[in-house]
N, C-alpha and C. Protein backbone atom coordinates (compact mmCIF):
# COMPACT_ATOMS: atom_id res chain seq x y z
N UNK A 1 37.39 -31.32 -2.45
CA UNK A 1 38.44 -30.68 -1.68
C UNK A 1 38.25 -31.03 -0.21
N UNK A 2 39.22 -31.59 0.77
CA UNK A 2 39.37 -32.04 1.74
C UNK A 2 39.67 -30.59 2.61
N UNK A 3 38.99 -29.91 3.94
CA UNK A 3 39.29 -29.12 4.54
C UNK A 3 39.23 -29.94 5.67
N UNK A 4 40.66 -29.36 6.64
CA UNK A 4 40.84 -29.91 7.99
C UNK A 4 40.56 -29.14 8.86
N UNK A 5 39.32 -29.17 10.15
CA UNK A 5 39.30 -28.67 10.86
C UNK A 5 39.58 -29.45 12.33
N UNK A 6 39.72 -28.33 13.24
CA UNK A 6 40.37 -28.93 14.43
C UNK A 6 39.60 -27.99 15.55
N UNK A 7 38.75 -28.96 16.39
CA UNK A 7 37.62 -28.35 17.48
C UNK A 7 38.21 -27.95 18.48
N UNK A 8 37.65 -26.63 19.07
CA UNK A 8 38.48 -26.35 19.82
C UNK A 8 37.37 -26.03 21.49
N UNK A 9 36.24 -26.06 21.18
CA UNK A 9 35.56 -26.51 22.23
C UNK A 9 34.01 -26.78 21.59
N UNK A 10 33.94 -27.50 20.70
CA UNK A 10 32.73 -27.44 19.93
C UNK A 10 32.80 -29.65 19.55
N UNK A 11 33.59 -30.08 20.78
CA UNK A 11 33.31 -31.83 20.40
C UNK A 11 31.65 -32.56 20.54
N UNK A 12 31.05 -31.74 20.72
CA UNK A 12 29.68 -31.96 20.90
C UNK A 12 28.30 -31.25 19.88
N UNK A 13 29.45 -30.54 18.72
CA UNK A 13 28.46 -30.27 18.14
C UNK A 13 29.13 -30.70 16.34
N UNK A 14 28.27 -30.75 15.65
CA UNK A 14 28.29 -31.47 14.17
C UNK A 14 29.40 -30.29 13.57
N UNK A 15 30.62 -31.21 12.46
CA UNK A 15 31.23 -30.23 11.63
C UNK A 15 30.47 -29.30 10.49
N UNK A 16 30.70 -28.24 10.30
CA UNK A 16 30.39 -27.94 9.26
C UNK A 16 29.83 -28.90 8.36
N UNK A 17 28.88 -28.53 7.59
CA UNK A 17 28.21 -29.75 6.50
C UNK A 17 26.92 -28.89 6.27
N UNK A 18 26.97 -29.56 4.77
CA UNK A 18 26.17 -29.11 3.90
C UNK A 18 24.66 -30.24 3.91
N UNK A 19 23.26 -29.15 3.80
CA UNK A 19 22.49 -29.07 4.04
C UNK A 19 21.55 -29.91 2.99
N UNK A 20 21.98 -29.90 1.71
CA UNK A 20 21.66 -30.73 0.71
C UNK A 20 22.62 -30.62 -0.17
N UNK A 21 22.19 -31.71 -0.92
CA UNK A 21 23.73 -31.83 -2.16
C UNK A 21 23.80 -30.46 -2.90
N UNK A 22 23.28 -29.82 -2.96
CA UNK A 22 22.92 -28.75 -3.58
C UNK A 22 23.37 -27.14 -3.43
N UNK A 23 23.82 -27.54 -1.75
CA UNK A 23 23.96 -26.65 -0.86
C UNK A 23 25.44 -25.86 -1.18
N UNK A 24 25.23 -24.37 -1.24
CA UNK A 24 26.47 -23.78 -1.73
C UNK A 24 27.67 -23.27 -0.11
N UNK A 25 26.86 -23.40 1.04
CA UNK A 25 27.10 -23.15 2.14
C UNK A 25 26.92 -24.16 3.09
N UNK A 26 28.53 -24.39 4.14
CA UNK A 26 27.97 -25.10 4.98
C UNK A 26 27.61 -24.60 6.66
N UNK A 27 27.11 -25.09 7.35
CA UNK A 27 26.18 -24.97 8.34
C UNK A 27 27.26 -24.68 9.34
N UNK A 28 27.62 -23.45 10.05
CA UNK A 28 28.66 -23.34 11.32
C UNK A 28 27.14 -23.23 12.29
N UNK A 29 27.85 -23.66 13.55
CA UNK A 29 27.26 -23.71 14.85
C UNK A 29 28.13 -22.89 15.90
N UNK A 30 26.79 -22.58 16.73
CA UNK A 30 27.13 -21.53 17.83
C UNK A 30 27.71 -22.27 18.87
N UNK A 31 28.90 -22.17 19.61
CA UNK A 31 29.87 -22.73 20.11
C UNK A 31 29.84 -21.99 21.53
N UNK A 32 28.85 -21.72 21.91
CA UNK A 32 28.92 -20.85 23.34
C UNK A 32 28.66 -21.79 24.34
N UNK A 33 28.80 -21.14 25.72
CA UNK A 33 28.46 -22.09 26.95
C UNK A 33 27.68 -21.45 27.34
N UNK A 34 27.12 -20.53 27.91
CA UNK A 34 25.85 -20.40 27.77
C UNK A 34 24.60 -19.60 26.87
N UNK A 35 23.25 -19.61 27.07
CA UNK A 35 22.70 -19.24 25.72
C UNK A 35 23.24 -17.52 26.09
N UNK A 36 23.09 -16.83 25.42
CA UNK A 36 23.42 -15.20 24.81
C UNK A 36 21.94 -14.38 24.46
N UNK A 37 21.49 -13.38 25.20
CA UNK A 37 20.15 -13.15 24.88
C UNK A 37 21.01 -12.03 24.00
N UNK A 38 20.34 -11.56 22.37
CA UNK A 38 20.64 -10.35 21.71
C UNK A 38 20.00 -9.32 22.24
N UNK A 39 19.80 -8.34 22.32
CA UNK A 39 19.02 -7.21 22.26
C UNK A 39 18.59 -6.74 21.06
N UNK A 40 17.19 -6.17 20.34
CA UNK A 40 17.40 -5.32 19.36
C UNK A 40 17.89 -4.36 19.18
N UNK A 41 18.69 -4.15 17.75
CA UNK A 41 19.94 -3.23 17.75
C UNK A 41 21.40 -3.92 18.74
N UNK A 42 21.07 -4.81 19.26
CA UNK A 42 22.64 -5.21 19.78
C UNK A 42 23.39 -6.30 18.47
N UNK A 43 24.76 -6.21 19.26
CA UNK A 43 25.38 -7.37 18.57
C UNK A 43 26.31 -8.07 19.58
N UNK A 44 27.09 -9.19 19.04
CA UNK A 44 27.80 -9.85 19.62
C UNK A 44 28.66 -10.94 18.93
N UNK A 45 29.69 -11.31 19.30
CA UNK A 45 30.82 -11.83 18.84
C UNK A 45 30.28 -13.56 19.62
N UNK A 46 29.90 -14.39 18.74
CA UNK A 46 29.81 -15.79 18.74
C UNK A 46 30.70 -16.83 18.14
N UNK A 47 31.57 -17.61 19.26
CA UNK A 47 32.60 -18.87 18.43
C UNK A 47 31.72 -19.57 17.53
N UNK A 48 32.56 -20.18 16.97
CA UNK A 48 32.14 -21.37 16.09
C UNK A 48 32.92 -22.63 16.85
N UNK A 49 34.15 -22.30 17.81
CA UNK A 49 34.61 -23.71 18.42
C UNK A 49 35.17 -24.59 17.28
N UNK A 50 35.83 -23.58 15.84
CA UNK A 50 36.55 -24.58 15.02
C UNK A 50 37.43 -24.02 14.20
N UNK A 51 38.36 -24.27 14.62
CA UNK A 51 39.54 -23.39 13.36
C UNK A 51 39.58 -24.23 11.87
N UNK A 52 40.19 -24.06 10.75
CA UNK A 52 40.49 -24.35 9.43
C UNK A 52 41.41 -24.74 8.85
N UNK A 53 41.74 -25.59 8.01
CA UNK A 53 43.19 -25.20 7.33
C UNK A 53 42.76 -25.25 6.01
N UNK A 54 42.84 -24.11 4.98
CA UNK A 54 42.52 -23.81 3.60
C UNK A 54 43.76 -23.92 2.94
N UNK A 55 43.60 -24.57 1.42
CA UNK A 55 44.76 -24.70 0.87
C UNK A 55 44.90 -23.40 0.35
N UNK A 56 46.53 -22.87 -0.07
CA UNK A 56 46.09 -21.31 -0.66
C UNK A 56 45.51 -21.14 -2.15
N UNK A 57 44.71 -20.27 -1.93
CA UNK A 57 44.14 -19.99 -3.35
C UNK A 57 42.89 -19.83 -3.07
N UNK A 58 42.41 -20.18 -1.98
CA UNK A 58 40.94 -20.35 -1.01
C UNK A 58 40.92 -19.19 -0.31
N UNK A 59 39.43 -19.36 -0.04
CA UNK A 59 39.28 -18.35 1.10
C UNK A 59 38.08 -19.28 1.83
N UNK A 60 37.59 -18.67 2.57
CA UNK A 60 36.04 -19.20 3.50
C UNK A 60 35.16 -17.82 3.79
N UNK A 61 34.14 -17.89 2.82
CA UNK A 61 33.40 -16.99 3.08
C UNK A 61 32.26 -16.59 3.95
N UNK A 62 32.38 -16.26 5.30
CA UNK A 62 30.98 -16.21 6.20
C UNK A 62 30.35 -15.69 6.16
N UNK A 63 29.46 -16.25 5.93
CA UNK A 63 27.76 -15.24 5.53
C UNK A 63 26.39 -16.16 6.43
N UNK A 64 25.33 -14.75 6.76
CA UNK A 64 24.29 -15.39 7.22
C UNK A 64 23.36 -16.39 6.43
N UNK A 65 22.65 -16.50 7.29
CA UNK A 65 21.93 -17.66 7.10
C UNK A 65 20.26 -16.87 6.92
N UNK A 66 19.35 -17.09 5.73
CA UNK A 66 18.59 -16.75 5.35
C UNK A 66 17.02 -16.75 6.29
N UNK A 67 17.07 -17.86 6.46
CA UNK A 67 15.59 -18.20 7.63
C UNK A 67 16.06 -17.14 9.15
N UNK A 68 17.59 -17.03 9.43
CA UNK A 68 17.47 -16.38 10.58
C UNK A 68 17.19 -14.67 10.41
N UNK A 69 17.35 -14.11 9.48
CA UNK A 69 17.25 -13.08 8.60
C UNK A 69 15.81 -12.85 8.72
N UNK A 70 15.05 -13.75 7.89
CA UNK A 70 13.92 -12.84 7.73
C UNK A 70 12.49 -13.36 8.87
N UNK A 71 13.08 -14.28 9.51
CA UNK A 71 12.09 -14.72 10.45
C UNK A 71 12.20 -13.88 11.76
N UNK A 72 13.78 -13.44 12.42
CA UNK A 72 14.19 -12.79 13.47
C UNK A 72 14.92 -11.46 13.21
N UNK A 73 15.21 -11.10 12.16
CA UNK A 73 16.36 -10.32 11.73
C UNK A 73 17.45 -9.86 12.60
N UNK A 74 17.54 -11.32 12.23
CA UNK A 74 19.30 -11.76 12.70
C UNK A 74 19.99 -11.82 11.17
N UNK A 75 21.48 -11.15 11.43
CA UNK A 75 22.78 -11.24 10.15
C UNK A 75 23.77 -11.58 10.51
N UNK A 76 24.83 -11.06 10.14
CA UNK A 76 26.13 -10.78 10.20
C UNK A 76 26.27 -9.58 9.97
N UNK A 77 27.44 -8.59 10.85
CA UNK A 77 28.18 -7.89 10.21
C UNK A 77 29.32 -8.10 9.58
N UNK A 78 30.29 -7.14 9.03
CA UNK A 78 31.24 -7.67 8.41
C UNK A 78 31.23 -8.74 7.27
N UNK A 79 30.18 -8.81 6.18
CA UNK A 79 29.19 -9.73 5.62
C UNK A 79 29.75 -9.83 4.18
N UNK A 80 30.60 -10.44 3.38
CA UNK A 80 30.42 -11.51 4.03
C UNK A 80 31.86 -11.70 4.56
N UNK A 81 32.19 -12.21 5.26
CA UNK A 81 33.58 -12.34 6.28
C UNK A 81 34.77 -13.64 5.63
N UNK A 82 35.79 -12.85 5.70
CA UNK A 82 36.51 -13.70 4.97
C UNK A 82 37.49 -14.34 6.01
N UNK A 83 37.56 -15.64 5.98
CA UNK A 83 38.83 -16.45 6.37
C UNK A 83 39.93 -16.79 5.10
N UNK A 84 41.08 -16.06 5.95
CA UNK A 84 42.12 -16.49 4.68
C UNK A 84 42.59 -17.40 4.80
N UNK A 85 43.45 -17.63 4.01
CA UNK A 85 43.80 -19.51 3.78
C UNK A 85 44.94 -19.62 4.78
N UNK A 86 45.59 -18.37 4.89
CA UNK A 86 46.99 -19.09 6.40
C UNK A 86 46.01 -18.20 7.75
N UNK A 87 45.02 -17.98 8.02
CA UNK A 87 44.63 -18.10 9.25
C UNK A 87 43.94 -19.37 10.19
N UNK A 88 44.42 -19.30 11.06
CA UNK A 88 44.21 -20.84 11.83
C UNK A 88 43.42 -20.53 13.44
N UNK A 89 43.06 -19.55 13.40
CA UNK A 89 42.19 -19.04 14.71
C UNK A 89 41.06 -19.50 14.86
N UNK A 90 40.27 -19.40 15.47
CA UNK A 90 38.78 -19.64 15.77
C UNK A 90 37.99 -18.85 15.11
N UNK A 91 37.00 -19.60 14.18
CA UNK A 91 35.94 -18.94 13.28
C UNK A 91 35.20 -18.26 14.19
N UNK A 92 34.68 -17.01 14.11
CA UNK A 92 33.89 -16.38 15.83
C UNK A 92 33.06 -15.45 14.03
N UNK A 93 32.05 -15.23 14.73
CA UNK A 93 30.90 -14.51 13.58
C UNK A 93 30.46 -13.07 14.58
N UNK A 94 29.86 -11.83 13.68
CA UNK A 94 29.51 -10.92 14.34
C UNK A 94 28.32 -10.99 14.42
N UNK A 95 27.23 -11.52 14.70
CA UNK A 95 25.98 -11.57 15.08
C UNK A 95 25.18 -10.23 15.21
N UNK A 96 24.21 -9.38 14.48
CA UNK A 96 23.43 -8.70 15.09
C UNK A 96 22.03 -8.79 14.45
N UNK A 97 21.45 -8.31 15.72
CA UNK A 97 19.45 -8.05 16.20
C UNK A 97 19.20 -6.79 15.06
N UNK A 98 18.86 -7.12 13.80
CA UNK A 98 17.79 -5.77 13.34
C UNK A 98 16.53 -6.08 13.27
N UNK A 99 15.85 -6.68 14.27
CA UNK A 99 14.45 -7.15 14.56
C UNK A 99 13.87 -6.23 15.64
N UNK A 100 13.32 -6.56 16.11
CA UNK A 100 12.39 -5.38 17.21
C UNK A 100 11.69 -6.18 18.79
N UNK A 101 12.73 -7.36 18.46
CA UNK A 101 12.29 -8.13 19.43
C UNK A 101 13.90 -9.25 20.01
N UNK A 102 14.37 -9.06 21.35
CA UNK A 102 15.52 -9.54 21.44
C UNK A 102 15.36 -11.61 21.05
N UNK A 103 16.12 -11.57 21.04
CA UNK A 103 16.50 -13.53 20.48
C UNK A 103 17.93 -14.09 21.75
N UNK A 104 17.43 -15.10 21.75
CA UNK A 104 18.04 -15.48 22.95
C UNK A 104 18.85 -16.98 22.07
N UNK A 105 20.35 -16.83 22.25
CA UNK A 105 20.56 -17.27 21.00
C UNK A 105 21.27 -18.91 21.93
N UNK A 106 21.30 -20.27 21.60
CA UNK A 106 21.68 -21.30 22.16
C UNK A 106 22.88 -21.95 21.82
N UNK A 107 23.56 -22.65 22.24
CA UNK A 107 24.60 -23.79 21.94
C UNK A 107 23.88 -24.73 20.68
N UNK A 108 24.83 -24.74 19.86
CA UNK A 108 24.94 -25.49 18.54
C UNK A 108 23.77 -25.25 17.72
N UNK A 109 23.08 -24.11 17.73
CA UNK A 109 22.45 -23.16 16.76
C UNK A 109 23.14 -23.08 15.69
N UNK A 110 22.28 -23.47 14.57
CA UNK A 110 22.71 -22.91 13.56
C UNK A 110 22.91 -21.21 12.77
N UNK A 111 24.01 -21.02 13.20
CA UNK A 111 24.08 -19.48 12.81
C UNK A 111 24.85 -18.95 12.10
N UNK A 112 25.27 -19.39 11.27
CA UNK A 112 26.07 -19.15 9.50
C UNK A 112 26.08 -19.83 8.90
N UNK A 113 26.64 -19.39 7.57
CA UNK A 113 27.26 -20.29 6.69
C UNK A 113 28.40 -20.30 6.32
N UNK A 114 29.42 -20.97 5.67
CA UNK A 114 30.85 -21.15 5.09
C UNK A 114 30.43 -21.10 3.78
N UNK A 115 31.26 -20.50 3.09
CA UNK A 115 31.34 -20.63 1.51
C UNK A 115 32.60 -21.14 1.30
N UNK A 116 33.47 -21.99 0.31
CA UNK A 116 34.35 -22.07 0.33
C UNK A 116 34.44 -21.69 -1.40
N UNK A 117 35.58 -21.10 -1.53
CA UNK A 117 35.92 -19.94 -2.90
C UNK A 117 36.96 -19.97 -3.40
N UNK A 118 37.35 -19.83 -4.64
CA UNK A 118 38.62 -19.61 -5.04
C UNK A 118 38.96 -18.40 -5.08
N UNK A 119 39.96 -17.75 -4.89
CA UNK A 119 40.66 -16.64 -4.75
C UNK A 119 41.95 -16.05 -5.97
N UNK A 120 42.17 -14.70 -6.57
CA UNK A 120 43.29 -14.64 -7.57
C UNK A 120 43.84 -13.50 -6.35
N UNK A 121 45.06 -13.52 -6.30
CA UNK A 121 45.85 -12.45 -5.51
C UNK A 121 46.52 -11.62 -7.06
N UNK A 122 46.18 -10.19 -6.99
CA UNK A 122 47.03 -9.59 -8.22
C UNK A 122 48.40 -8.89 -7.95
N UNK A 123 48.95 -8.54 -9.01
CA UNK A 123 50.07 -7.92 -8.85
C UNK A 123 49.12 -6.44 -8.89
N UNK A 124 50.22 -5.34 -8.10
CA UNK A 124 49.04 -3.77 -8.53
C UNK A 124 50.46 -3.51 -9.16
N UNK A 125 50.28 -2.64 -10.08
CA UNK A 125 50.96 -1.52 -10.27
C UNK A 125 50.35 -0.06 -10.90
N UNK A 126 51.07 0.90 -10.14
CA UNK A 126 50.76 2.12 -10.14
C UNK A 126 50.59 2.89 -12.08
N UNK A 127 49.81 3.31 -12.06
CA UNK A 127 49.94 3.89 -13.73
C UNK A 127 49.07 5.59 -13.87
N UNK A 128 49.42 6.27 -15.04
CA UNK A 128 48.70 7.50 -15.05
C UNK A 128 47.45 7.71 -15.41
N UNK A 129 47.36 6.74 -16.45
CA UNK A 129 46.07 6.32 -17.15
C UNK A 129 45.44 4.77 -16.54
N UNK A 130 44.17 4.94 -17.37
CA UNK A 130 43.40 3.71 -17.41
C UNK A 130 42.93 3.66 -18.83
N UNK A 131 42.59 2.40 -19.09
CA UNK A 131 41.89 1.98 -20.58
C UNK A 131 40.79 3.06 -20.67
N UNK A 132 40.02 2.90 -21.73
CA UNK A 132 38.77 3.98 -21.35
C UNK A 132 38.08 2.54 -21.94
N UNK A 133 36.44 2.80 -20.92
CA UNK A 133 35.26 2.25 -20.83
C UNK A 133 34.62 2.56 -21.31
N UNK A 134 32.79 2.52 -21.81
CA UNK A 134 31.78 3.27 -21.91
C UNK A 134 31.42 4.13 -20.79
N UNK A 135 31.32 2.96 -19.82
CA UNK A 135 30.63 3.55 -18.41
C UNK A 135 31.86 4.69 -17.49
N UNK A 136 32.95 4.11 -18.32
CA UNK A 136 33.92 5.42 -17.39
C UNK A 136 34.07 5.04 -16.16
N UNK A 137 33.97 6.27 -15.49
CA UNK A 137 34.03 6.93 -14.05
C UNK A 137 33.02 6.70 -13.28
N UNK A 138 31.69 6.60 -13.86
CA UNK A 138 30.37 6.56 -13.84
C UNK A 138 30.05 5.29 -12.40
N UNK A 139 29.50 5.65 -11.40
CA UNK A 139 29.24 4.92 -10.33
C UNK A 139 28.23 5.43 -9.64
N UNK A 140 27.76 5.31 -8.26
CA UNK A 140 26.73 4.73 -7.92
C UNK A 140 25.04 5.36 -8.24
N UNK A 141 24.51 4.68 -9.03
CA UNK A 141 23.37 5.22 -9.26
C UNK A 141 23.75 5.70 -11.00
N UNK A 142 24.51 5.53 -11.71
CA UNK A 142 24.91 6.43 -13.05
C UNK A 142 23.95 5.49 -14.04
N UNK A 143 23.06 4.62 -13.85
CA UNK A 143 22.47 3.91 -15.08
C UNK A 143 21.17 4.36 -14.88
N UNK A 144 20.60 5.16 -13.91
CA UNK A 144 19.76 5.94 -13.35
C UNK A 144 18.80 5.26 -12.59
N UNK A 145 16.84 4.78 -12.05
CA UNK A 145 16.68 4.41 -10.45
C UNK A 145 16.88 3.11 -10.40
């Protein structure tokens, strides 16, 4: 699948791309002008410097990146973050510090990932009943610790 992106101040840093053939996520970069110190417990709103065009039926799923997680505990909020297929804005990520030590974050850092996904949109309709299950109603914690 061919995705078109279009830089919007990020001509100096690598497209999205995957990390090994293997790789279920590709690599967004931090698109800032200058570096961004976090605070622990802070957050902050970081470009990516690249909008999308998804065919519909797609989505783009943003999610962190694992080494920044457990080495700095750095995430995402909003996790994992969806780009829909007719939005054309600037990918921007919510960045936050649950580490105990601030991170001082740079230009073309690697700091997410893209998933790219297929998507079903349903019809809803309203009804009185539901089928019956085993598990029912039964939610969080009901299979017991």
């Amino acid at each position: 699948m061919k995705i078109m992106i279009q830089r919007l101040h990020s001509y100096d840093l690598p497209l999205p791309h995957y990390q090994t053939p293997g790789s279920a996520g590709a690599d967004l970069y931090a698109a800032i002008d200058e570096e961004i110190i976090i605070p622990a417990g802070g957050r902050v709103l970081v470009p990516t410097g690249i909008a999308i065009s998804l065919p519909p039926g797609c989505e783009a799923q943003i999610r962190p990146r694992s080494g920044l997680a457990i080495k700095y505990g750095l995430t995402l909020l909003n996790t994992p973050g969806t780009i829909d297929s007719d939005y054309r804005g600037e990918i921007k990520v919510i960045v936050i510090n649950l580490g105990d030590k601030e991170y001082t974050l740079k230009r073309g850092e690697r700091i997410a990932q893209m998933v790219i996904a297929s998507v079903i949109q349903a019809d809803f309709e309203a009804t009185a009943d539901l089928d019956q299950t085993t598990r029912g109603a039964g939610g969080f914690g009901h299979t017991g610790k």
